[in-house]
N, C-alpha and C. Protein backbone atom coordinates (compact mmCIF):
# COMPACT_ATOMS: atom_id res chain seq x y z
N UNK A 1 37.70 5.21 30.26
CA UNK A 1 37.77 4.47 29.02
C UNK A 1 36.53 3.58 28.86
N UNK A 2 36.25 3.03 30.00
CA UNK A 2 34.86 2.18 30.02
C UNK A 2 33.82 2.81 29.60
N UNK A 3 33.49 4.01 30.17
CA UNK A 3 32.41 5.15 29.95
C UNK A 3 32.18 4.91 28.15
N UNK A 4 33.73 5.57 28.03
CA UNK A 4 33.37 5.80 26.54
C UNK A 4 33.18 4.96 25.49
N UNK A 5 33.52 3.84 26.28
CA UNK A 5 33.46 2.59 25.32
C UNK A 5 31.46 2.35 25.28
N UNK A 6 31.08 2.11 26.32
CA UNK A 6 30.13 2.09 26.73
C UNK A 6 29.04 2.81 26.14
N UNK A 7 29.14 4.30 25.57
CA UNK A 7 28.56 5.18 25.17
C UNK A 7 28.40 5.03 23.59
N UNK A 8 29.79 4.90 23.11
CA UNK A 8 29.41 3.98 21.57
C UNK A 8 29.09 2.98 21.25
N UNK A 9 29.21 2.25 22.22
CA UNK A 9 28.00 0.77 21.98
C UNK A 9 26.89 1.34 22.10
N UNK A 10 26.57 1.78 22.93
CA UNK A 10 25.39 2.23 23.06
C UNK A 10 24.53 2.96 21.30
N UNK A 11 25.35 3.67 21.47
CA UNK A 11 24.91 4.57 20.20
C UNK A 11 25.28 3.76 19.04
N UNK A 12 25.86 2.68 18.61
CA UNK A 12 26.09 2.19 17.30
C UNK A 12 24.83 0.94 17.53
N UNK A 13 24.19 0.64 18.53
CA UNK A 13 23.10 -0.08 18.73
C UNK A 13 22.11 0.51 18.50
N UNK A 14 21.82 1.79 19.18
CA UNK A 14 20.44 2.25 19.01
C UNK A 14 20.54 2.83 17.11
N UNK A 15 21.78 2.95 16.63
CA UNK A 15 21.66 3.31 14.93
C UNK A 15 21.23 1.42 14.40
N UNK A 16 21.94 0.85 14.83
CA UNK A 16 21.36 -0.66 14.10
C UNK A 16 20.09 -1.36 14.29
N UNK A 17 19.30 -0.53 15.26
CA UNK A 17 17.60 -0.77 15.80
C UNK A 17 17.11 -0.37 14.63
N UNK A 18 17.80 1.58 15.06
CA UNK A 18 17.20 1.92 13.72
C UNK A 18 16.98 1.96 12.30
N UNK A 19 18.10 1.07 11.99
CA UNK A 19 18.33 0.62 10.25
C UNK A 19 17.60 -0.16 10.31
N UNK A 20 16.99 -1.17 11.00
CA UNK A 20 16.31 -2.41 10.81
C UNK A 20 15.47 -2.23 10.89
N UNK A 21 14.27 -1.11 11.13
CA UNK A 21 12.90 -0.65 10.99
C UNK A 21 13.00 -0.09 9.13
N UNK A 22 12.17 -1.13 8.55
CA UNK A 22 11.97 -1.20 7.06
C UNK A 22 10.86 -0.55 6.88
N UNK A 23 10.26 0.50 6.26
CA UNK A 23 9.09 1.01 5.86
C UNK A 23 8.82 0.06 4.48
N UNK A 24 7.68 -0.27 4.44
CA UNK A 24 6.93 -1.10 3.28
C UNK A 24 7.31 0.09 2.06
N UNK A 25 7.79 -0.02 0.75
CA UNK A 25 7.26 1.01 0.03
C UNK A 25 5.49 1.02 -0.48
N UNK A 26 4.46 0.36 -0.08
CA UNK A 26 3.21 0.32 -0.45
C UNK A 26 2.41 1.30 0.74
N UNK A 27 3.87 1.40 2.31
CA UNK A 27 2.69 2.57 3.23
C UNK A 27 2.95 3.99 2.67
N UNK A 28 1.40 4.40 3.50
CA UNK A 28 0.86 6.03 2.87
C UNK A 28 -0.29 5.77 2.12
N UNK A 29 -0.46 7.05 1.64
CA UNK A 29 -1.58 7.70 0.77
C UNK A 29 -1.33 7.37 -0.55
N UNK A 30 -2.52 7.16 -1.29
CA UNK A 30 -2.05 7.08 -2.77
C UNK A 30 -3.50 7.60 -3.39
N UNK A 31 -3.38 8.33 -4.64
CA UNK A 31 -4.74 9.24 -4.94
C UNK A 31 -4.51 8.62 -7.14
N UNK A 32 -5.63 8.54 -7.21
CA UNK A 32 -5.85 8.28 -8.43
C UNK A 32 -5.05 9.24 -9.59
N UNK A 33 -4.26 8.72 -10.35
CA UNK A 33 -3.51 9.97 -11.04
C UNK A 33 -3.83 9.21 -12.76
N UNK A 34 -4.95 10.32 -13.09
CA UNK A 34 -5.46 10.34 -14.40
C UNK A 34 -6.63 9.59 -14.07
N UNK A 35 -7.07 9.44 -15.65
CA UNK A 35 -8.25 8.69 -15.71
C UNK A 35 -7.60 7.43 -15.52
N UNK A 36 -8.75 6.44 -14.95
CA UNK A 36 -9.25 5.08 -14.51
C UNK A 36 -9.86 4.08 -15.46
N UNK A 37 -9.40 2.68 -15.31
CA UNK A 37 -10.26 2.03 -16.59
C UNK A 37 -11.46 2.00 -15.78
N UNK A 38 -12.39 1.17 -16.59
CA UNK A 38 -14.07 1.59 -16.08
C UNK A 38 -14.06 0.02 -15.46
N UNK A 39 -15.15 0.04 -14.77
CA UNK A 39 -15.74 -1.89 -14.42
C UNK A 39 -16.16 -1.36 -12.71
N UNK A 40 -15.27 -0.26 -12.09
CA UNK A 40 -15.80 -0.06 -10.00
C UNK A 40 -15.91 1.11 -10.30
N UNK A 41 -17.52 1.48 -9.79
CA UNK A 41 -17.84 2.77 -9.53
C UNK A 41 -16.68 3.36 -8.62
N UNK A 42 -16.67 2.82 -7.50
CA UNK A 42 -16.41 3.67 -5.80
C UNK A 42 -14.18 3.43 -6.32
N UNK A 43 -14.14 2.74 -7.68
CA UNK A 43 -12.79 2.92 -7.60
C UNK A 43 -12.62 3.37 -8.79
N UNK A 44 -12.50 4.56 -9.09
CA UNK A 44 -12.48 5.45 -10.22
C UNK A 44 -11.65 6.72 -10.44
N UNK A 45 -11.41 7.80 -11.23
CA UNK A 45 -10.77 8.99 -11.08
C UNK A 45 -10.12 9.65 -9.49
N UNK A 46 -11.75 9.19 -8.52
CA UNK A 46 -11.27 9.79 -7.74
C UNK A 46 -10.59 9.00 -6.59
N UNK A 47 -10.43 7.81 -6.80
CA UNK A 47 -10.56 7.14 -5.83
C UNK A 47 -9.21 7.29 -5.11
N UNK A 48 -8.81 6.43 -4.07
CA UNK A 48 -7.68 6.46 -3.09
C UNK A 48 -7.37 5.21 -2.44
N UNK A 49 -6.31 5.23 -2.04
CA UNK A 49 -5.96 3.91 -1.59
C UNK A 49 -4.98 4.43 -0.23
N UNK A 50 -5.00 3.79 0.77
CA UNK A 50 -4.64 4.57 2.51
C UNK A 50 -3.83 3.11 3.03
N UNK A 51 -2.88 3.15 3.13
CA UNK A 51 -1.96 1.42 3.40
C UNK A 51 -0.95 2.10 4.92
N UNK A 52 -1.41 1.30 6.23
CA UNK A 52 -0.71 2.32 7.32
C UNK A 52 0.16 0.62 7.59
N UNK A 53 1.19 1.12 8.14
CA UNK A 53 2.37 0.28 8.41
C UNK A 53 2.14 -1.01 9.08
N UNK A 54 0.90 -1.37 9.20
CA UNK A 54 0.56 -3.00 10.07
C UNK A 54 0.32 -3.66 9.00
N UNK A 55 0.30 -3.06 7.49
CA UNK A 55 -0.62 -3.82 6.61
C UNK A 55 -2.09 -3.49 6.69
N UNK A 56 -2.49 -2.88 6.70
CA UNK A 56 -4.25 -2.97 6.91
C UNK A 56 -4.64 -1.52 5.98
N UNK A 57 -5.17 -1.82 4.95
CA UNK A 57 -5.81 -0.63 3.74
C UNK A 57 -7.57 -0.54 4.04
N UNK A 58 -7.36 1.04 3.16
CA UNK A 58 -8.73 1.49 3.38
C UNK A 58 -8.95 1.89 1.79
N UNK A 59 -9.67 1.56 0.75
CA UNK A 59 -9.60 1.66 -0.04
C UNK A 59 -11.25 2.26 -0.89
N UNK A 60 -11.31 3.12 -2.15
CA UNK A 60 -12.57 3.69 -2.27
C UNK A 60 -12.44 5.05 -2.72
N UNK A 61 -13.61 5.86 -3.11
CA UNK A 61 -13.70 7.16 -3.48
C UNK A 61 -13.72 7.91 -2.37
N UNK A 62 -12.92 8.88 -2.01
CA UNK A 62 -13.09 9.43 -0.69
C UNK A 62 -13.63 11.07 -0.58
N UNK A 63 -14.54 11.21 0.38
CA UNK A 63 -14.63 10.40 1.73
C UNK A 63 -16.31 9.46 1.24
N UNK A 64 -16.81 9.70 0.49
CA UNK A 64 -18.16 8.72 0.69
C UNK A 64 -18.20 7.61 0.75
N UNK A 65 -17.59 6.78 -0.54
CA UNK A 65 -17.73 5.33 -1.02
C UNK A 65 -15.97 4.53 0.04
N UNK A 66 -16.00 4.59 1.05
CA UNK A 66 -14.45 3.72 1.32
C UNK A 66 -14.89 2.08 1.87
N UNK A 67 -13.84 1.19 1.34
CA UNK A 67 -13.93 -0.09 2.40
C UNK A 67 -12.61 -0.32 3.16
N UNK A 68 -13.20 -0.50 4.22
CA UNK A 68 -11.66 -0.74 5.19
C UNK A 68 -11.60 -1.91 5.54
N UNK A 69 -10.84 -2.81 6.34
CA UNK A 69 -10.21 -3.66 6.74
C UNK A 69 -9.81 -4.40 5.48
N UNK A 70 -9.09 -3.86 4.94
CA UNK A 70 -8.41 -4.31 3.50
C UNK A 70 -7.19 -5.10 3.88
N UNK A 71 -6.43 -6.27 4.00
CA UNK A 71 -5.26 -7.12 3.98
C UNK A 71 -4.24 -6.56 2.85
N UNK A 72 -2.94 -6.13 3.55
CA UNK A 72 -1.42 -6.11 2.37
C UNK A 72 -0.92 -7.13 2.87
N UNK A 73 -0.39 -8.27 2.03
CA UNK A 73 0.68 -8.72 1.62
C UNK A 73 1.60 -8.71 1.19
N UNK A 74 2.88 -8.90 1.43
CA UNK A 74 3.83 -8.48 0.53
C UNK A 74 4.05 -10.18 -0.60
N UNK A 75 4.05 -10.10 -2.05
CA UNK A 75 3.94 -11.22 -2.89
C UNK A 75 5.43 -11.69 -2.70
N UNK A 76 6.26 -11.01 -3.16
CA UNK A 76 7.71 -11.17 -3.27
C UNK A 76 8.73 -10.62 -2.25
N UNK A 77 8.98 -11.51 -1.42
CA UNK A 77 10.03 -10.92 -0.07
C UNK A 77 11.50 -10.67 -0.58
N UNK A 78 11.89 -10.52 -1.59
CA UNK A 78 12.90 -10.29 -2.30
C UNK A 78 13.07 -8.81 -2.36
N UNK A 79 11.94 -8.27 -3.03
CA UNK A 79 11.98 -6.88 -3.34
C UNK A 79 11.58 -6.05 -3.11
N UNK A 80 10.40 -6.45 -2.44
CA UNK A 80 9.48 -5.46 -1.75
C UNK A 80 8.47 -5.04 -2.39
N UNK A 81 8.36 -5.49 -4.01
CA UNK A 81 7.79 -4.22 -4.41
C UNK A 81 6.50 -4.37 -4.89
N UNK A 82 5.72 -5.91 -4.84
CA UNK A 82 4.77 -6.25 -5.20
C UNK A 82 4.04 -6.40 -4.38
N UNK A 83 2.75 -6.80 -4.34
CA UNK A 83 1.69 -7.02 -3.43
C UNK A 83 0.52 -7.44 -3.60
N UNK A 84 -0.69 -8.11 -2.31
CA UNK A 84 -1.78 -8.02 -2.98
C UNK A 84 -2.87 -7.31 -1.61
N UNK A 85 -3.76 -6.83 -1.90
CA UNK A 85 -4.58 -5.94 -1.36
C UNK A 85 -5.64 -6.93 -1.25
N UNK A 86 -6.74 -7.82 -0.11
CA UNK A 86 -7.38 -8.57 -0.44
C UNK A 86 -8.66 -7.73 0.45
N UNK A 87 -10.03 -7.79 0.11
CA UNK A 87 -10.82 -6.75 1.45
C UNK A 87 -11.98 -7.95 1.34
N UNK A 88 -12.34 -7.54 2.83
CA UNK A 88 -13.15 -8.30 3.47
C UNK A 88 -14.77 -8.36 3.18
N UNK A 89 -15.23 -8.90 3.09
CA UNK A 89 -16.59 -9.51 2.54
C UNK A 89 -17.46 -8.47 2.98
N UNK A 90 -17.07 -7.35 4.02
CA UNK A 90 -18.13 -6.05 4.31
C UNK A 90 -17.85 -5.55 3.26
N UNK A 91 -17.34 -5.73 2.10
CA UNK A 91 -17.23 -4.28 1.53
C UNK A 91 -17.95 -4.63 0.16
N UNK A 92 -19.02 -5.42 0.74
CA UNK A 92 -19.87 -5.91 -0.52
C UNK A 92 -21.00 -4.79 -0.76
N UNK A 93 -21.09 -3.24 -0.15
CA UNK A 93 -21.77 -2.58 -0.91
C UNK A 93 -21.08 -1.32 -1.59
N UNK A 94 -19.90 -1.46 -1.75
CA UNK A 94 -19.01 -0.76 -2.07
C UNK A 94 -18.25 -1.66 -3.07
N UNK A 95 -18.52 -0.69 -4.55
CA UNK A 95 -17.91 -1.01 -6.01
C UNK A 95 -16.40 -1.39 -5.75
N UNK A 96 -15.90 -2.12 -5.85
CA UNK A 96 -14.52 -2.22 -5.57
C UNK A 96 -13.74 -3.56 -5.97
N UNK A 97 -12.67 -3.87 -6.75
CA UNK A 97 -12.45 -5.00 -6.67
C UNK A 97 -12.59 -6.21 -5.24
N UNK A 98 -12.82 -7.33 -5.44
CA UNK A 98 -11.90 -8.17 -4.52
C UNK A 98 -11.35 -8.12 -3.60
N UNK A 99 -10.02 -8.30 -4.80
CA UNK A 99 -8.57 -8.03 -4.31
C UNK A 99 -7.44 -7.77 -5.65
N UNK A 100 -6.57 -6.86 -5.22
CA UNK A 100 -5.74 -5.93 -6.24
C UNK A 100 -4.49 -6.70 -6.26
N UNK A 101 -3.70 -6.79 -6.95
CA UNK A 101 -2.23 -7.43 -7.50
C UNK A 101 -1.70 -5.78 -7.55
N UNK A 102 -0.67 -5.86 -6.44
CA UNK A 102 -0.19 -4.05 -6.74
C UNK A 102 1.20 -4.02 -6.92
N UNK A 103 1.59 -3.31 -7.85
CA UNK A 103 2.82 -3.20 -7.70
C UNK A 103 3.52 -1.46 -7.82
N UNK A 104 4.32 -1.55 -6.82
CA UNK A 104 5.34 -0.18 -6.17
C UNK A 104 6.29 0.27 -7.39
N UNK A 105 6.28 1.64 -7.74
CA UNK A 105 7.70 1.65 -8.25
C UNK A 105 7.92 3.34 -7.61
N UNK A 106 8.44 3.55 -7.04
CA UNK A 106 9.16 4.69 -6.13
C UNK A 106 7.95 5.17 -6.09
N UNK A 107 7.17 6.46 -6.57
CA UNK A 107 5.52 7.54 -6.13
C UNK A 107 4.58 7.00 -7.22
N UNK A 108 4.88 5.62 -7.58
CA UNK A 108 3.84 5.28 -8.34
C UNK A 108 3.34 3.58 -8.11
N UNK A 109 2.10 3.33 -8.28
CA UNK A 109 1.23 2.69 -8.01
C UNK A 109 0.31 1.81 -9.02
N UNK A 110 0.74 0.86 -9.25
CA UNK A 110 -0.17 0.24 -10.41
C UNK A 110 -0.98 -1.01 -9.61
N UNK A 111 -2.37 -0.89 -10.01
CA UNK A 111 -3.52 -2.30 -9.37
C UNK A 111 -4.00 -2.59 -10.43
N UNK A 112 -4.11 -4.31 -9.95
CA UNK A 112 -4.51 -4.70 -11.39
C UNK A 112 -6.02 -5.74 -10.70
N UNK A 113 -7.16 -5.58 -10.44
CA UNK A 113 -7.80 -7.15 -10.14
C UNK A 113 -7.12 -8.12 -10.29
N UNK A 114 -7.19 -8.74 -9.10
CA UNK A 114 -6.60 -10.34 -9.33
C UNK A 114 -7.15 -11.18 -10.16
N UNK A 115 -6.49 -11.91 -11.23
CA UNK A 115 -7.04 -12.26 -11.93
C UNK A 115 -7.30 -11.98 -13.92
N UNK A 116 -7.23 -10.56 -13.78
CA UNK A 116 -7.48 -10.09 -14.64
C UNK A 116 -6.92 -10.04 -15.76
N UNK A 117 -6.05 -10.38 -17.01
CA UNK A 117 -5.11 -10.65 -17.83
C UNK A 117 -5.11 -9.56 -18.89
N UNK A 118 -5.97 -9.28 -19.06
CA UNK A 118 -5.87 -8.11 -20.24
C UNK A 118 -6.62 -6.70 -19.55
N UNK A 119 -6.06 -5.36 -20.20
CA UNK A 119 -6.66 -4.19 -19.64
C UNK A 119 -5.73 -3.68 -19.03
N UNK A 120 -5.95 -2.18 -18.75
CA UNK A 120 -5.15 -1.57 -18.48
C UNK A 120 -5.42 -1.50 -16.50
N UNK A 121 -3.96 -1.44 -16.51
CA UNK A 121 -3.77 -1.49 -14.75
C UNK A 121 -4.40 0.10 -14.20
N UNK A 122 -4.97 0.07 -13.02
CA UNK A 122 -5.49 1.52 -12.04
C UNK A 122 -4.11 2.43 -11.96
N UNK A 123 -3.81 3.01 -12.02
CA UNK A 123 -2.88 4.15 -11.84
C UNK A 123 -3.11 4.83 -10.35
N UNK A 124 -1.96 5.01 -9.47
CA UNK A 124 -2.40 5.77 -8.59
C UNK A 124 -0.86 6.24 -8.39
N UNK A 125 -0.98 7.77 -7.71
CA UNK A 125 0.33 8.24 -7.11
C UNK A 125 0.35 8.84 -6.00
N UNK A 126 1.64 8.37 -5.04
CA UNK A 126 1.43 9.11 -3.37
C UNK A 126 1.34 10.68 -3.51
N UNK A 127 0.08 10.48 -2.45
CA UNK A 127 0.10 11.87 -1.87
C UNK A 127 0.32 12.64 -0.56
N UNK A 128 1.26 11.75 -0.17
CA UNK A 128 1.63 12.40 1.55
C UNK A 128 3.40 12.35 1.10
């Protein structure tokens, strides 16, 4: 009886480890879907956006124009679904915003420059 008791603790623990590992909806691949407003060369039609589960983006036209060590935040711990993308001062020869105001909605992807109030947001959709 112990055994078996033993064996479903076991197993209703290792399922409650695993419910509690949250995937960001902002990790993965995301690829430019349509045309782009104009203002960043290296972030345009073709560009891409690469967000791996520590938070840390690689962002740019790929493979030539990319900047990496890009910062995610999550804005709103409520929902998950906003963010901001901030990249590091190397990526000053690479066209690129700043930093992006992003927001998730299931395979789609909207960036806006921080800052920016009017104009249309970057469009992007996952591709993994």
């Amino acid at each position: 009886m112990r055994r078996t008791l033993a064996v479903n603790a076991l197993a209703v623990g290792l399922l409650l480890v695993g419910c509690s590992e949250k995937s960001e909806p902002i990790t993965g691949e995301w690829v430019a879907d349509g045309p782009q407003p104009p203002g960043f060369a290296d972030f345009a039609d073709r560009a891409m956006i690469r967000v791996d589960k520590d938070g840390a983006a690689v962002l740019g036209t790929s493979p030539m124009k990319l900047c990496g060590d890009a910062k995610v935040t999550a804005k709103d711990e409520g929902d998950g679904a906003e963010y901001r993308i901030a990249f590091s001062p190397a990526c000053i020869t690479v066209n690129v915003p700043v930093s992006l105001e992003v927001v998730v909605d299931g395979d789609t992807l909207e960036a806006t420059p921080t800052g920016q109030r009017d104009g249309k947001p970057f469009r992007f959709r996952r591709a993994d």
